[in-house]
Every structure is written in C-alpha cells, then in structure tokens.
N, C-alpha and C. Protein backbone atom coordinates (compact mmCIF):
# COMPACT_ATOMS: atom_id res chain seq x y z
N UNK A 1 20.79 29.67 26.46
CA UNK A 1 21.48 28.67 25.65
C UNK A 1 20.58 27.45 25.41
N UNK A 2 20.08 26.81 26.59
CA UNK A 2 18.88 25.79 26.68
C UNK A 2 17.70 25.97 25.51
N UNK A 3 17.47 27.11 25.29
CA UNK A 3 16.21 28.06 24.48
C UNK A 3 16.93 27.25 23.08
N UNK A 4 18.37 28.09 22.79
CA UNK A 4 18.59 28.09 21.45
C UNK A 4 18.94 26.49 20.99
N UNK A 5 19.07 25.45 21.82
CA UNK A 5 19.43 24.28 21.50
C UNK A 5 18.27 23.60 21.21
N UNK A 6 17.55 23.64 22.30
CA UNK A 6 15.73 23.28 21.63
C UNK A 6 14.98 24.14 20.18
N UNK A 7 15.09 25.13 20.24
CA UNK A 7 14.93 25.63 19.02
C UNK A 7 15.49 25.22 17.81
N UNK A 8 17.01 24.76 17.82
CA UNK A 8 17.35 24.35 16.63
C UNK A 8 17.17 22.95 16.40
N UNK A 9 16.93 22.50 17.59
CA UNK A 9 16.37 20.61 17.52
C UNK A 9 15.36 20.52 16.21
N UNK A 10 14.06 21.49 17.05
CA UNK A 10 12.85 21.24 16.64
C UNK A 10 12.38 21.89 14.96
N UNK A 11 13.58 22.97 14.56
CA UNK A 11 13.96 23.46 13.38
C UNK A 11 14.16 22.72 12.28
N UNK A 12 15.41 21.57 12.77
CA UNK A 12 15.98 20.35 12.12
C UNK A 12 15.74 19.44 12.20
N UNK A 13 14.54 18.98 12.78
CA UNK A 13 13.68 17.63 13.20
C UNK A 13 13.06 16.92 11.86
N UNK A 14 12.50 17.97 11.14
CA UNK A 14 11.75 17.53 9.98
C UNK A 14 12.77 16.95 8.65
N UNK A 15 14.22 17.72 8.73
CA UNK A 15 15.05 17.30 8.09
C UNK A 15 15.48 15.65 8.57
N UNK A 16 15.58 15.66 9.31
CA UNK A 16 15.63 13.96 9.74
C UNK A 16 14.97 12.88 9.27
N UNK A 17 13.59 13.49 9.45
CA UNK A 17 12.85 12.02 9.41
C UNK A 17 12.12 12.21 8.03
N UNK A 18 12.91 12.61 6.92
CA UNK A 18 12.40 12.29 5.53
C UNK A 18 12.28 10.90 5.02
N UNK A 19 10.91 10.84 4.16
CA UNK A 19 10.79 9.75 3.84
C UNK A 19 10.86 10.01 2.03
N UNK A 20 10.88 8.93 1.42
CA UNK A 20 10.57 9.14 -0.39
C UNK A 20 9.33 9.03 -0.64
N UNK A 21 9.10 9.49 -1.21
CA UNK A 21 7.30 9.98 -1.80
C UNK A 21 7.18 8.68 -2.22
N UNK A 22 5.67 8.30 -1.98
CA UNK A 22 4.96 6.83 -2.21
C UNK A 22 4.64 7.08 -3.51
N UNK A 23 4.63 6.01 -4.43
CA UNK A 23 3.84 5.57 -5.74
C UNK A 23 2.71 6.11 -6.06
N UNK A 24 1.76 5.51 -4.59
CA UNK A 24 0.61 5.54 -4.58
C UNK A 24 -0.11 6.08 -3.46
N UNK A 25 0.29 7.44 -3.07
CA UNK A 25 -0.03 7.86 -1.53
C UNK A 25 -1.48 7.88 -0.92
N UNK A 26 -2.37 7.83 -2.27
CA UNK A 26 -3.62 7.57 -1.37
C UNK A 26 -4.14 6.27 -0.70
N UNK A 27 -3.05 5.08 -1.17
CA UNK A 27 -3.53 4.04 -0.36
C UNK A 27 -2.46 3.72 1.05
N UNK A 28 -3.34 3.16 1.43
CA UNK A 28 -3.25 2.65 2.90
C UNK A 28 -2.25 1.75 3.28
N UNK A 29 -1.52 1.92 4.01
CA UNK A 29 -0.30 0.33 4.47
C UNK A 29 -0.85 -0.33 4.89
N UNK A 30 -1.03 -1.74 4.24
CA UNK A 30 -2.32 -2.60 4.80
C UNK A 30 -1.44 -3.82 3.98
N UNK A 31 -2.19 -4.81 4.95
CA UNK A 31 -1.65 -6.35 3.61
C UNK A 31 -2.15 -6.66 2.65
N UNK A 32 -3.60 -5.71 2.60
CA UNK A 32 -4.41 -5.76 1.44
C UNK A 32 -3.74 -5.41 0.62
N UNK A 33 -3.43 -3.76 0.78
CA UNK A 33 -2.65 -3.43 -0.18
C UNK A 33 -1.35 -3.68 -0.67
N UNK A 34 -0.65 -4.55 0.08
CA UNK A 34 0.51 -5.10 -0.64
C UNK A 34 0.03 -6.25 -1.72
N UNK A 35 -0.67 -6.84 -0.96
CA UNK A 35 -0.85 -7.76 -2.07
C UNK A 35 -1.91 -7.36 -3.20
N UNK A 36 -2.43 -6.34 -3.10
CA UNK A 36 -3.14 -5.83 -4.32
C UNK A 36 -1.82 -5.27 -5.17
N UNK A 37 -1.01 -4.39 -4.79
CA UNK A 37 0.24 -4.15 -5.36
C UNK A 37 0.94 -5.53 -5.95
N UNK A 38 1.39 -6.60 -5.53
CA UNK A 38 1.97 -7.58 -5.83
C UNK A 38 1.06 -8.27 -7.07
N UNK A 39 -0.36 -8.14 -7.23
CA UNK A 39 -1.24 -8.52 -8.00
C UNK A 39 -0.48 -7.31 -9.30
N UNK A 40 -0.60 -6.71 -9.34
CA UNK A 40 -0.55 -5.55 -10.23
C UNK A 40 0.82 -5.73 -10.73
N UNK A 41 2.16 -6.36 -9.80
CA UNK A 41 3.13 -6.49 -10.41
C UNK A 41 3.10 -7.83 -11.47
N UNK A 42 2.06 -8.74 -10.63
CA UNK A 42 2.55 -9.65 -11.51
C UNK A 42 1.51 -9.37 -12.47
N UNK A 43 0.70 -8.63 -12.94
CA UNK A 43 -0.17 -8.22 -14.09
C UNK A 43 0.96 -8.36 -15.11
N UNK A 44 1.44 -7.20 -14.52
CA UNK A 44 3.11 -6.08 -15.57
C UNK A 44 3.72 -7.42 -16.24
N UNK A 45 4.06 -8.28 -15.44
CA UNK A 45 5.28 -9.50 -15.39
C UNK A 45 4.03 -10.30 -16.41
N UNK A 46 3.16 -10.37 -16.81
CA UNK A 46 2.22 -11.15 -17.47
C UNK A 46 1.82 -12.90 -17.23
N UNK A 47 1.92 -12.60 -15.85
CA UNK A 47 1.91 -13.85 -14.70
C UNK A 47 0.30 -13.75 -14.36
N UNK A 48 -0.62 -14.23 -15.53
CA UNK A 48 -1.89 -14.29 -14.68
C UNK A 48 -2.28 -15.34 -13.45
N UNK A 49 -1.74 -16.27 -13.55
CA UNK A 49 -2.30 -17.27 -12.60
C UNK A 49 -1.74 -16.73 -11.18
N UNK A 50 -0.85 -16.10 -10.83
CA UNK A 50 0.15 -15.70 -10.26
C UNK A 50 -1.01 -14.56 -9.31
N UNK A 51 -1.20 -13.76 -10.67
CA UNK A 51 -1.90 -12.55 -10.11
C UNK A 51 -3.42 -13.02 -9.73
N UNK A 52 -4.09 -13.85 -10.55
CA UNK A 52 -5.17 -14.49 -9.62
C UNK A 52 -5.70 -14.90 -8.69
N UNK A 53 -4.40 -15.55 -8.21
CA UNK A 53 -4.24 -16.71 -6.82
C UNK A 53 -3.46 -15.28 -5.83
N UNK A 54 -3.43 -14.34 -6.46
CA UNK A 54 -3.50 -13.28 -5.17
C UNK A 54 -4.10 -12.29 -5.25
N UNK A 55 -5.32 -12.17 -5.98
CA UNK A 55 -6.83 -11.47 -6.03
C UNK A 55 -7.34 -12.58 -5.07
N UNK A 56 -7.68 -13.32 -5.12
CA UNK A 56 -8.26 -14.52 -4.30
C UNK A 56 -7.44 -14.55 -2.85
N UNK A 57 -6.38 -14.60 -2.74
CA UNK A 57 -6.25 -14.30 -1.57
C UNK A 57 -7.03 -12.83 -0.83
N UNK A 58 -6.53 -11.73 -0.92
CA UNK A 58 -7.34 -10.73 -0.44
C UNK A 58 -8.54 -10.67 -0.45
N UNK A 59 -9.28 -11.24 -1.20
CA UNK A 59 -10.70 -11.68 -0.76
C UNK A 59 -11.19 -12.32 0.53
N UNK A 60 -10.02 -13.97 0.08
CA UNK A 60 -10.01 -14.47 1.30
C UNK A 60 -10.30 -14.03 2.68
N UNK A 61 -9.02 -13.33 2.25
CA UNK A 61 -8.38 -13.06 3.94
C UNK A 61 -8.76 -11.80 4.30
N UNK A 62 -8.95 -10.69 3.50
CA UNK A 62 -9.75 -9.12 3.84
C UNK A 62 -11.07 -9.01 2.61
N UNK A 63 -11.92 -9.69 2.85
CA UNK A 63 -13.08 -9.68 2.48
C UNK A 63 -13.87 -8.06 2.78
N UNK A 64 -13.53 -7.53 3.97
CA UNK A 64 -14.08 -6.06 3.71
C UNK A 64 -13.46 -4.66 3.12
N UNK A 65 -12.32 -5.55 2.77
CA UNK A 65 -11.04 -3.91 2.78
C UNK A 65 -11.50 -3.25 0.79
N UNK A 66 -11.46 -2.53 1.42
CA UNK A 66 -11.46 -1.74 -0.38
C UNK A 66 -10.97 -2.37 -1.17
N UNK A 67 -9.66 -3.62 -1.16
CA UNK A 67 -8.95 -3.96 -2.07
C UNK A 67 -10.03 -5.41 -2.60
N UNK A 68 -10.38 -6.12 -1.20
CA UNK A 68 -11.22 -7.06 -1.82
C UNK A 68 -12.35 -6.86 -2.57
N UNK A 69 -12.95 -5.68 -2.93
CA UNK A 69 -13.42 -4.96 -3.73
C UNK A 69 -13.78 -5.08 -4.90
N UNK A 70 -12.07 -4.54 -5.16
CA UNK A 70 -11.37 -4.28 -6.24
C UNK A 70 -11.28 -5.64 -6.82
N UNK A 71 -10.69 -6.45 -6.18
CA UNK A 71 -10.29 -7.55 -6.49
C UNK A 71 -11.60 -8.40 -7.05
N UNK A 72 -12.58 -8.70 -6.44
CA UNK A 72 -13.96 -9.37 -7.02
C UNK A 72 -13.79 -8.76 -8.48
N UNK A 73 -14.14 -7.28 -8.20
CA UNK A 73 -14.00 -6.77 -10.14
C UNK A 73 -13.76 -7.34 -11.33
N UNK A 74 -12.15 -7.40 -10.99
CA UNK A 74 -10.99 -7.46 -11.15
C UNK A 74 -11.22 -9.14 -11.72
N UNK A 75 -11.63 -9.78 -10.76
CA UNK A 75 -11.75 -11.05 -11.17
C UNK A 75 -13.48 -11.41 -11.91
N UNK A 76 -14.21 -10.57 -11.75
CA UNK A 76 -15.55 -10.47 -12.24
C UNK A 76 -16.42 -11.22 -11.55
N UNK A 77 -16.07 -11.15 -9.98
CA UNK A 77 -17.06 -11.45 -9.16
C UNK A 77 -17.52 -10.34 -8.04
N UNK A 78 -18.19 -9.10 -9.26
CA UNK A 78 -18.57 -8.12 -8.24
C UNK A 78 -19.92 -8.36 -7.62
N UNK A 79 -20.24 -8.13 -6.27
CA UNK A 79 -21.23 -8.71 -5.82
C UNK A 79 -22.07 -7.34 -5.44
C-alpha cells in the first residue's frame, strides 16, 4: 500500500507545480533583467526618458550582466 501511495505522489507531483510559460524563457531572473524588461515596456508606452533613466540604471548597477550590454547599445555607448 506504502509502494502505491508513493508512486502516485511522485506520478502527480509534476501536475502540481505548473508554472505559465515565460515571454522570454531564454533570459535569466535577474534585476537586470527586469529592468531591461521595464525599459522595453516603457519603449512600447513611448516613455523615452523613462526608458533611458533605466538603461542607465543597469549599467549602473550591473555593469557586467548581458543586459548592461545591451543597454550601452541601446543607448549608443557600446564600448
């Protein structure tokens, strides 16, 4: 009985812990990437200063992450 109760745990386990498919699954959960995301929203929203002053942040503050990168580009300070 022990057998068949663990068996059906570990059967129905994966049904549990569903998540919703990401946007963007190849990037990383990072604060970079939120705020590279938040940059990009306020692109959409046509909020440049908005989206500037948070290219410049991620520079700031993650100067090595892929996004600060992006972001130099982005702002046309690729180095």
């Amino acid at each position: 009985m022990r057998a068949l109760v663990l068996a059906l745990a570990f059967a129905l386990a994966p049904l549990q812990c569903g998540t919703a498919p990401r946007e963007h699954p190849e990037f990383e959960d990072s604060p970079p990437q939120a705020l590279w995301e938040l940059s990009e929203r306020f692109e959409a929203e046509g909020d440049e200063s908005a989206r500037r002053r948070t290219l410049e942040q991620i520079i700031e503050r993650y100067p090595s992450s892929r996004f600060a990168e992006r972001a130099r580009v982005t702002l046309g300070r690729a180095e």
